[in-house]
C-alpha atoms as a PDB file:
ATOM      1  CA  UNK A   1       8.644 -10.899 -52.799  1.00  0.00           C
ATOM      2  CA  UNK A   2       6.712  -7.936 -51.668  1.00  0.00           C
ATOM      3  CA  UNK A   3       8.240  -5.316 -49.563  1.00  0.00           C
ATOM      4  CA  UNK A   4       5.331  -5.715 -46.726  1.00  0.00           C
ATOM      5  CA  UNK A   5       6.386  -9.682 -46.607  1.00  0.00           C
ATOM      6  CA  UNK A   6       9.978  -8.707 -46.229  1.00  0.00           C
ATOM      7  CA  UNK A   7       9.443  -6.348 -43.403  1.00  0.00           C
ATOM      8  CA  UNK A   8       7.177  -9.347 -41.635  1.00  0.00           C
ATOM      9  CA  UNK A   9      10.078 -11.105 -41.620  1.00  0.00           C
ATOM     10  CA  UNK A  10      12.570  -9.142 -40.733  1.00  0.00           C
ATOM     11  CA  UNK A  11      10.194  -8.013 -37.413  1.00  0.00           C
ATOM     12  CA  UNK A  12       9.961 -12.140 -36.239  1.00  0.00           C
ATOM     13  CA  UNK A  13      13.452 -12.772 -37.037  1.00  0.00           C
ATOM     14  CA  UNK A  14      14.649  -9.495 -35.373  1.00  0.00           C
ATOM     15  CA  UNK A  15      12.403 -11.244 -32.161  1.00  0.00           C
ATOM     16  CA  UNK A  16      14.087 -14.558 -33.099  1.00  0.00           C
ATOM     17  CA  UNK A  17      17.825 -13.248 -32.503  1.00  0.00           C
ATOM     18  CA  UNK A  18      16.770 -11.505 -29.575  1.00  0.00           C
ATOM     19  CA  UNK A  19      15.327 -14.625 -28.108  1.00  0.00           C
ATOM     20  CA  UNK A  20      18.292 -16.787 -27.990  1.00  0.00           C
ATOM     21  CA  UNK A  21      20.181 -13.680 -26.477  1.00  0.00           C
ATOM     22  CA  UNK A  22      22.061 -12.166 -29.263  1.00  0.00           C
ATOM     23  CA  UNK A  23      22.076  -8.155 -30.229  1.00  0.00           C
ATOM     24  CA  UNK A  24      22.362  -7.183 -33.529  1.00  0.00           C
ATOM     25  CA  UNK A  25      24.608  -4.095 -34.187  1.00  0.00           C
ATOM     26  CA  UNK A  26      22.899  -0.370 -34.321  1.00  0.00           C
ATOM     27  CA  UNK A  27      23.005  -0.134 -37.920  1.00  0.00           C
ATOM     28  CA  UNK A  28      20.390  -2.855 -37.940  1.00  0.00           C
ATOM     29  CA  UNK A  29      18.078  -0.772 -36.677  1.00  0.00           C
ATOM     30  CA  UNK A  30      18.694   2.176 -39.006  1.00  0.00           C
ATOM     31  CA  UNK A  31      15.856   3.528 -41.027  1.00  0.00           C
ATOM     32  CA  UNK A  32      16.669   4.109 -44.942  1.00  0.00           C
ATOM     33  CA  UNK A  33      16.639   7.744 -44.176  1.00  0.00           C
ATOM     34  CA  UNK A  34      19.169   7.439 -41.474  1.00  0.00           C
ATOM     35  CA  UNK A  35      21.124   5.306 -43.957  1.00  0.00           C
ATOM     36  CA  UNK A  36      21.527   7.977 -46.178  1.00  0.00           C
ATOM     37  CA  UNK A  37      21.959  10.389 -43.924  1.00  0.00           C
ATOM     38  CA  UNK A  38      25.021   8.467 -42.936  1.00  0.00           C
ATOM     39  CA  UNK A  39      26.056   6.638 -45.833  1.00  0.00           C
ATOM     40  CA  UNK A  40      30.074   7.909 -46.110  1.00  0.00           C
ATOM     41  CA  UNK A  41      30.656   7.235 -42.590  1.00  0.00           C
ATOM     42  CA  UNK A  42      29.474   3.639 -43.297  1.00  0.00           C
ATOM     43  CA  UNK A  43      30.899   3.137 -46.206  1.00  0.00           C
ATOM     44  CA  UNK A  44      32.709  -0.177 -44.832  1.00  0.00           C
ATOM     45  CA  UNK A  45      28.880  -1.583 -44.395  1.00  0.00           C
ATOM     46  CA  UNK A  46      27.523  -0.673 -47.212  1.00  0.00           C
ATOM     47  CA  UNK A  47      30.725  -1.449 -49.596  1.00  0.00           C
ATOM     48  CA  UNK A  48      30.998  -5.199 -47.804  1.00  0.00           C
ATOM     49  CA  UNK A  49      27.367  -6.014 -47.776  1.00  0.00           C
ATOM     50  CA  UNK A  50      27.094  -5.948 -44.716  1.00  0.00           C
ATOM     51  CA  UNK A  51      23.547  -6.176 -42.976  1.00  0.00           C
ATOM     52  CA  UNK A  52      20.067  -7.627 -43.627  1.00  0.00           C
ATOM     53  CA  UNK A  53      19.590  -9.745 -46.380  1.00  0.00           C
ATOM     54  CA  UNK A  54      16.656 -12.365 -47.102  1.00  0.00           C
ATOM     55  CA  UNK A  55      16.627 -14.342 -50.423  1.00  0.00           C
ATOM     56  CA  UNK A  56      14.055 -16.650 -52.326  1.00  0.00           C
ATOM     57  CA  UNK A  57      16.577 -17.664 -55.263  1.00  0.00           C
ATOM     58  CA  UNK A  58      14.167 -15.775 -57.623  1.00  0.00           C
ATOM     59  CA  UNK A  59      11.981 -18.943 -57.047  1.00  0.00           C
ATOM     60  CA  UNK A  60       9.092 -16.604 -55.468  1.00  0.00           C
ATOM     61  CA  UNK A  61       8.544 -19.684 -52.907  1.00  0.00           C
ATOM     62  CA  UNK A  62      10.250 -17.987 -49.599  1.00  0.00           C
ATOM     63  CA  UNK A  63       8.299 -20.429 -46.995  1.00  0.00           C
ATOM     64  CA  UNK A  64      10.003 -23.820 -49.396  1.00  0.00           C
ATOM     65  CA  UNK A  65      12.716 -22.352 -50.884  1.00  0.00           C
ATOM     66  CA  UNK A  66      14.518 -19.334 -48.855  1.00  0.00           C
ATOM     67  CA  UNK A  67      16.459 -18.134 -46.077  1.00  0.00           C
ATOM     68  CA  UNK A  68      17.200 -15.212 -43.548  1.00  0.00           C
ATOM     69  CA  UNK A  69      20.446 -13.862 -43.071  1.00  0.00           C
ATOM     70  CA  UNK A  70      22.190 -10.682 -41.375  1.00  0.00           C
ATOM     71  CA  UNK A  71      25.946 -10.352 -42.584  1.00  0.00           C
ATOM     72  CA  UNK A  72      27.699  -8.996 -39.195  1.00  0.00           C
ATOM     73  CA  UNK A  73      31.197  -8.797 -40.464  1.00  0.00           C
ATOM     74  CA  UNK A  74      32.953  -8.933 -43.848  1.00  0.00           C
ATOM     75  CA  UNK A  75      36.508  -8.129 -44.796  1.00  0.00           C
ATOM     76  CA  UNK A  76      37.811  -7.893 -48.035  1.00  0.00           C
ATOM     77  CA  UNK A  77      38.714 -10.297 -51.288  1.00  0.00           C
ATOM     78  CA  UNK A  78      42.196  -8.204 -51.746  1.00  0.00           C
ATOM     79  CA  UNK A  79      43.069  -8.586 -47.994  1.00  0.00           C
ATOM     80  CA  UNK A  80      42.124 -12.216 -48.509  1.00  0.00           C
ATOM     81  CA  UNK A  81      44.281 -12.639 -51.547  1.00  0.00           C
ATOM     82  CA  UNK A  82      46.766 -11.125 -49.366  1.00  0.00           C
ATOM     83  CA  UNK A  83      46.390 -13.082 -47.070  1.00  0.00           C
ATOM     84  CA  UNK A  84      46.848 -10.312 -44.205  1.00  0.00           C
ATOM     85  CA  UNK A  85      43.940  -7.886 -42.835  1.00  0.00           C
ATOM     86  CA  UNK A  86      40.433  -8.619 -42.414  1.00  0.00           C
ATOM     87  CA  UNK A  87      40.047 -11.704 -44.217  1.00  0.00           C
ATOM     88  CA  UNK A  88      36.750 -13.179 -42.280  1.00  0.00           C
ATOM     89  CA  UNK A  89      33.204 -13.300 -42.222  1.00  0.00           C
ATOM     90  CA  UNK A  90      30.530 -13.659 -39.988  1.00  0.00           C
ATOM     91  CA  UNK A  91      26.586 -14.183 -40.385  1.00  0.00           C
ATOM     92  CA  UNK A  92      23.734 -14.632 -38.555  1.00  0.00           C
ATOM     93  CA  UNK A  93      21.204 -17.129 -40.525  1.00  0.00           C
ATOM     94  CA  UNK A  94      17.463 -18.538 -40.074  1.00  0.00           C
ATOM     95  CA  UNK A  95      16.460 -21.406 -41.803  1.00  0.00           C
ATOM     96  CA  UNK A  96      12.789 -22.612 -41.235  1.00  0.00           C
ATOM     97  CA  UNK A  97      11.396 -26.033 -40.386  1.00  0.00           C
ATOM     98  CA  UNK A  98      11.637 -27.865 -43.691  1.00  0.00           C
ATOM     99  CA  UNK A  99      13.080 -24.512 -45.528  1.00  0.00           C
ATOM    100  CA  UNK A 100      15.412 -25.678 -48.011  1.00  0.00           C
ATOM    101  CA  UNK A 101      18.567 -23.886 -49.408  1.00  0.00           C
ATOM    102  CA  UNK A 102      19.592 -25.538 -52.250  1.00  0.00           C
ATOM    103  CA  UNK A 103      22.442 -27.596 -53.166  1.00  0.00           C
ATOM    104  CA  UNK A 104      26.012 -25.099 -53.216  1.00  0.00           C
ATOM    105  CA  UNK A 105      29.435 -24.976 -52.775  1.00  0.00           C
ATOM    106  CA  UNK A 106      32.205 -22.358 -52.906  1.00  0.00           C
ATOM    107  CA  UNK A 107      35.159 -21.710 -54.623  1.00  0.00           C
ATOM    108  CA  UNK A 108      37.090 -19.621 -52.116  1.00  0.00           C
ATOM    109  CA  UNK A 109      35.152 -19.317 -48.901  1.00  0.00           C
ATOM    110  CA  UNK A 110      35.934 -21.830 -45.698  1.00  0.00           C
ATOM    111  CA  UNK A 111      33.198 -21.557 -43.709  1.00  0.00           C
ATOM    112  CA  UNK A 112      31.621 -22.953 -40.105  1.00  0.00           C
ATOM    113  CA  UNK A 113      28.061 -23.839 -40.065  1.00  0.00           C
ATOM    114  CA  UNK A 114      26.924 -23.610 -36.003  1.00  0.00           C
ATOM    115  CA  UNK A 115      23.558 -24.129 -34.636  1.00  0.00           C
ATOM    116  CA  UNK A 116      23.223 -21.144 -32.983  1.00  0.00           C
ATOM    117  CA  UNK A 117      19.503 -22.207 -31.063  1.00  0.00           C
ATOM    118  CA  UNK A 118      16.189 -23.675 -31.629  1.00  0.00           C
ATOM    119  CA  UNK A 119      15.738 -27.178 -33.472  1.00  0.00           C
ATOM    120  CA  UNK A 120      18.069 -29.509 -35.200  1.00  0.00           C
ATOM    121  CA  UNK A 121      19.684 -28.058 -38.372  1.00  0.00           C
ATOM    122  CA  UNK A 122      20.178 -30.819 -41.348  1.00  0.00           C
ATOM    123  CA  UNK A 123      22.843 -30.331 -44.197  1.00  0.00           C
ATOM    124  CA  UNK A 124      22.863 -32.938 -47.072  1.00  0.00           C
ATOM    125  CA  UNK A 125      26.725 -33.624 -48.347  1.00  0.00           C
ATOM    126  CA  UNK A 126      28.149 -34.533 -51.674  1.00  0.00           C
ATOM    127  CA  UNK A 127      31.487 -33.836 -52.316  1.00  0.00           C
ATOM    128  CA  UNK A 128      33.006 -32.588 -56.234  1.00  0.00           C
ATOM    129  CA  UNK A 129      34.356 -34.404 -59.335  1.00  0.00           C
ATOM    130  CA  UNK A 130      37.886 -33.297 -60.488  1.00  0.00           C
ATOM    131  CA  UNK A 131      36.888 -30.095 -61.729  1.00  0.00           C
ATOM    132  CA  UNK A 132      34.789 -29.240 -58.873  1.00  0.00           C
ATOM    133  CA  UNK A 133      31.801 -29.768 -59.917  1.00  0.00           C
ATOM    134  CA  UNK A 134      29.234 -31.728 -58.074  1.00  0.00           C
ATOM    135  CA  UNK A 135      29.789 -35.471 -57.841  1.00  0.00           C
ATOM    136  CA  UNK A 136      26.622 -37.503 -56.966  1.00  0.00           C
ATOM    137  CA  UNK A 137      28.500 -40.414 -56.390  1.00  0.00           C
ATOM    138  CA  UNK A 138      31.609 -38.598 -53.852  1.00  0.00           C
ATOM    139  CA  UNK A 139      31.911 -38.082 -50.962  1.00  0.00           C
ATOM    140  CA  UNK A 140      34.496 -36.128 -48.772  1.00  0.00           C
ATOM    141  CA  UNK A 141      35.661 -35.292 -45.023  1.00  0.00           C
ATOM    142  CA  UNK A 142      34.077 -32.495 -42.932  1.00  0.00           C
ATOM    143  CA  UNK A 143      35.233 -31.390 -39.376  1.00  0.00           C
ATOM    144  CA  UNK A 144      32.302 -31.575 -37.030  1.00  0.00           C
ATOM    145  CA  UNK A 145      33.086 -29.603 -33.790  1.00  0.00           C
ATOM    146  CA  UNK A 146      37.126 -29.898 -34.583  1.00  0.00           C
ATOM    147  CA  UNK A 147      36.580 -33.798 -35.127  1.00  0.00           C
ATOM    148  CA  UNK A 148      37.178 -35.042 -38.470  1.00  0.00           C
ATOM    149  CA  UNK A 149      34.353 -37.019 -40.164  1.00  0.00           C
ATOM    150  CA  UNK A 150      34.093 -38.680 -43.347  1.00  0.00           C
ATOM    151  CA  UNK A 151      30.625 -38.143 -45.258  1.00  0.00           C
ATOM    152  CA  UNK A 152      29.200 -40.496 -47.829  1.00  0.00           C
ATOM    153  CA  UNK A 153      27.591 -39.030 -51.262  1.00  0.00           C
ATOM    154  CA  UNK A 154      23.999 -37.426 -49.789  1.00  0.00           C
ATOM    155  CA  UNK A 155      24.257 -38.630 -46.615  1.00  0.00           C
ATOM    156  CA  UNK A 156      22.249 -35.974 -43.645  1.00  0.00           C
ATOM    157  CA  UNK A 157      24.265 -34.390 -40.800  1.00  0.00           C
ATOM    158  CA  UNK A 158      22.197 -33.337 -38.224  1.00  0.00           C
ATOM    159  CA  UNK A 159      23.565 -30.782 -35.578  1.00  0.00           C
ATOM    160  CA  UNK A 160      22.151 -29.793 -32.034  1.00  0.00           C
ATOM    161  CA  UNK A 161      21.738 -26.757 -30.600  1.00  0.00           C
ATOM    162  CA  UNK A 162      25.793 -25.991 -30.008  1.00  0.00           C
ATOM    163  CA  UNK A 163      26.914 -28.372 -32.913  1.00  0.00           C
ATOM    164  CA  UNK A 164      28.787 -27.189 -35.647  1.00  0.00           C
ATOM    165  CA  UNK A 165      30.426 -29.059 -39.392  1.00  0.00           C
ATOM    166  CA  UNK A 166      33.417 -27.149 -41.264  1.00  0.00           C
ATOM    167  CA  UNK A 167      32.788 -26.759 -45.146  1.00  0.00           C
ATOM    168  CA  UNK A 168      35.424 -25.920 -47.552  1.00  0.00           C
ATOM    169  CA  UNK A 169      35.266 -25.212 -50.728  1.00  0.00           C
ATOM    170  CA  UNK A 170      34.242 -28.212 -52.716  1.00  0.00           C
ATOM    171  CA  UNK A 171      31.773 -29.743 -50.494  1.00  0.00           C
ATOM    172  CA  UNK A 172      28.601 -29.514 -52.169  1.00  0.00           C
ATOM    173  CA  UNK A 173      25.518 -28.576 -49.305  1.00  0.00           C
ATOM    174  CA  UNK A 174      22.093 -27.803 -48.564  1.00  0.00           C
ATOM    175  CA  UNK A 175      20.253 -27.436 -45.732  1.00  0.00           C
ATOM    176  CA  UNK A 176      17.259 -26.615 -43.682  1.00  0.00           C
ATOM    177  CA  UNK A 177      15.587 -26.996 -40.370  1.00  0.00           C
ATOM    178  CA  UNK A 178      14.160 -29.895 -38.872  1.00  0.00           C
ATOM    179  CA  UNK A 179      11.445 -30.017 -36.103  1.00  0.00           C
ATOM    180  CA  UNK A 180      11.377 -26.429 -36.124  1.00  0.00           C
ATOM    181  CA  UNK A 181      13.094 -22.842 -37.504  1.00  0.00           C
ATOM    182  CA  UNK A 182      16.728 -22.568 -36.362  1.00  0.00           C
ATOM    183  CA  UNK A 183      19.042 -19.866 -35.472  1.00  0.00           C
ATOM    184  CA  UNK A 184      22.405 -20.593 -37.659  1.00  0.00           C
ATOM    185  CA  UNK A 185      25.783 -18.717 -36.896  1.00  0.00           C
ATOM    186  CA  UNK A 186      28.490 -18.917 -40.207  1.00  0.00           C
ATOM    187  CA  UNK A 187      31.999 -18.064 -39.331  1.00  0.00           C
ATOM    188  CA  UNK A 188      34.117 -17.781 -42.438  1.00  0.00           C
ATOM    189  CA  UNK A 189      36.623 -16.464 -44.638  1.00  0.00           C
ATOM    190  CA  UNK A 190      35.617 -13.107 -46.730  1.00  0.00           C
ATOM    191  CA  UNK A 191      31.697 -13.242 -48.123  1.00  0.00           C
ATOM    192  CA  UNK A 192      31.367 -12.496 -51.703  1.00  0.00           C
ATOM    193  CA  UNK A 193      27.555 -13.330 -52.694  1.00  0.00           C
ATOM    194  CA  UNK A 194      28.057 -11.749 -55.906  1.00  0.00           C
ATOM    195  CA  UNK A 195      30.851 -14.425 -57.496  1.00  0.00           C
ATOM    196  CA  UNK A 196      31.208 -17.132 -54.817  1.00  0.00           C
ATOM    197  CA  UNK A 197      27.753 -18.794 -54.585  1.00  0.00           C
ATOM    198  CA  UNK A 198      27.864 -21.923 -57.113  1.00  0.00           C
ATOM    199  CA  UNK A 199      24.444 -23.331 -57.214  1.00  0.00           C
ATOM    200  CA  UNK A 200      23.776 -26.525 -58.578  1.00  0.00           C
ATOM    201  CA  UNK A 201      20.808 -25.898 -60.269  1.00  0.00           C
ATOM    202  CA  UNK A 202      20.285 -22.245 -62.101  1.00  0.00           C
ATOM    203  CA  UNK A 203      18.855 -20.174 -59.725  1.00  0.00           C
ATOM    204  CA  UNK A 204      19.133 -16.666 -58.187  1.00  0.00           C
ATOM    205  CA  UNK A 205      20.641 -15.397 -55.124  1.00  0.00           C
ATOM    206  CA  UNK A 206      18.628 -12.415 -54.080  1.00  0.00           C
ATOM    207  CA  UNK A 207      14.757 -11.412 -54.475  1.00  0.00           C
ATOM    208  CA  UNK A 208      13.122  -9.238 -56.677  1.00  0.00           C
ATOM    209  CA  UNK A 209      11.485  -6.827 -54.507  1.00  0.00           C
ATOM    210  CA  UNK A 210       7.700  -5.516 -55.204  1.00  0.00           C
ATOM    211  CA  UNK A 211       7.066  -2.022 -53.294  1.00  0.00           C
ATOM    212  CA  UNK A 212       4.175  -2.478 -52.140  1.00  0.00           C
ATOM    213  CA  UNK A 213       4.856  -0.304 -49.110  1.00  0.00           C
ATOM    214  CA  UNK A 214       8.188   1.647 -47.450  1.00  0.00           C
ATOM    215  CA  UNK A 215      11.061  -0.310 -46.212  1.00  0.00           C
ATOM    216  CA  UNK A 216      11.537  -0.793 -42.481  1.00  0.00           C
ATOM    217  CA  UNK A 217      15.290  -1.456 -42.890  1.00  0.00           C
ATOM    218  CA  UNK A 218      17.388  -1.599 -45.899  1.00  0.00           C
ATOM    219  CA  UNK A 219      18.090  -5.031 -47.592  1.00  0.00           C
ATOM    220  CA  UNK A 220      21.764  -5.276 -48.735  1.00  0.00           C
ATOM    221  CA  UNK A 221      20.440  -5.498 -52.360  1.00  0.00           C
ATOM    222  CA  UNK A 222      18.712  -2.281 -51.577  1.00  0.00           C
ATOM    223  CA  UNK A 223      22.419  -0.435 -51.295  1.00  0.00           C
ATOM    224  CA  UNK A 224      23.226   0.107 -54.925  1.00  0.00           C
ATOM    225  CA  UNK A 225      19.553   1.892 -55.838  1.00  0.00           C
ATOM    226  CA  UNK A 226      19.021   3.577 -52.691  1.00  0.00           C
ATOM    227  CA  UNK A 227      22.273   5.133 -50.939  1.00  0.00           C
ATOM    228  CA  UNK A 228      23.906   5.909 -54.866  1.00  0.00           C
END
């Protein structure tokens, strides 16, 4: 992706957040300068990945095969293992109208998938075999909105504005927008994008950059080459 196409959309999703009446946090908003200039006094943001974060899954084909994100809050895998401490996550997501993320699961995050706004938010189900792998012919049980719900193999939940389906790890999902882009809230136990994304297919989980002009704001795959 080029740098000049990740700005773009970091400006209309920026506009998109604000729209359904959420503020991001002021670090959002820093410019990579200020990030350096700053950089041991957020060393909690930088070291959690915290922040914006867009991916194409090295596919190069953002507008079928993407998403937005902005990580809010992340604690830590030892606090988790702990069990004590911050041990949750929160994100802020946009998937567009027919914008898939493909087919994943996790091995140690629980997570809530909430349609924050806009149009109505589709995730495709399958649940795993007895290693947890994927299973094309399992299903499982979700909890939509604190109500427990069993889901055949492939079969489409579609949440409303307000709706929201429980994941753990082991349910297999993908998702996208339908009728239109939607805001997406995740609620979860600790983020780790580095070990804890299991894709079904081989594919990446960030974008290779092209600088084809400055950054407006730092990516969170921009941490380790800029702020070192």
């Amino acid at each position: 992706m080029k740098r000049s196409e990740v700005n773009d959309i970091l400006q209309s999703a920026d506009a998109m957040i604000r729209h359904y009446g959420f503020a991001l946090p002021p670090f959002a908003y820093w410019t990579p300068g200020q990030f350096r200039d700053r950089a041991e006094d957020a060393r909690h943001v930088i070291d959690a990945r915290c922040g914006w974060d867009i991916t194409d899954y090295g596919k190069g084909r953002f507008e079928e095969m993407g998403l937005f994100l902005f990580t809010l809050r992340n604690g830590r895998l030892s606090d988790l293992t702990t069990g004590r401490g911050m041990c949750y996550a929160e994100k802020l997501l946009i998937t567009r109208q027919d914008q898939l993320s493909p087919m994943h699961t996790h091995a140690i995050k629980a997570e809530d998938i909430i349609n924050r706004g806009g149009d109505t938010l589709v995730i495709e189900l399958y649940g795993s075999d007895d290693q947890g792998g994927f299973a094309e012919d399992r299903g499982g049980r979700v909890m939509c909105d604190g109500i427990a719900r069993d889901y055949a193999p492939g079969e489409k939940l579609r949440l409303a504005p307000g709706e929201s389906v429980t994941l753990m790890p082991g349910d297999w999902h993908a998702f996208w927008g339908e009728g239109g882009d939607v805001l997406v809230g995740e609620v979860s136990t600790v983020n780790d994008d580095e070990t804890d994304n299991i894709f079904r297919e081989k594919i990446g989980r960030f974008a290779e950059i092209e600088e084809d002009c400055d950054p407006l704001h730092l990516l969170v795959s921009d941490y380790a080459r800029w702020l070192s």
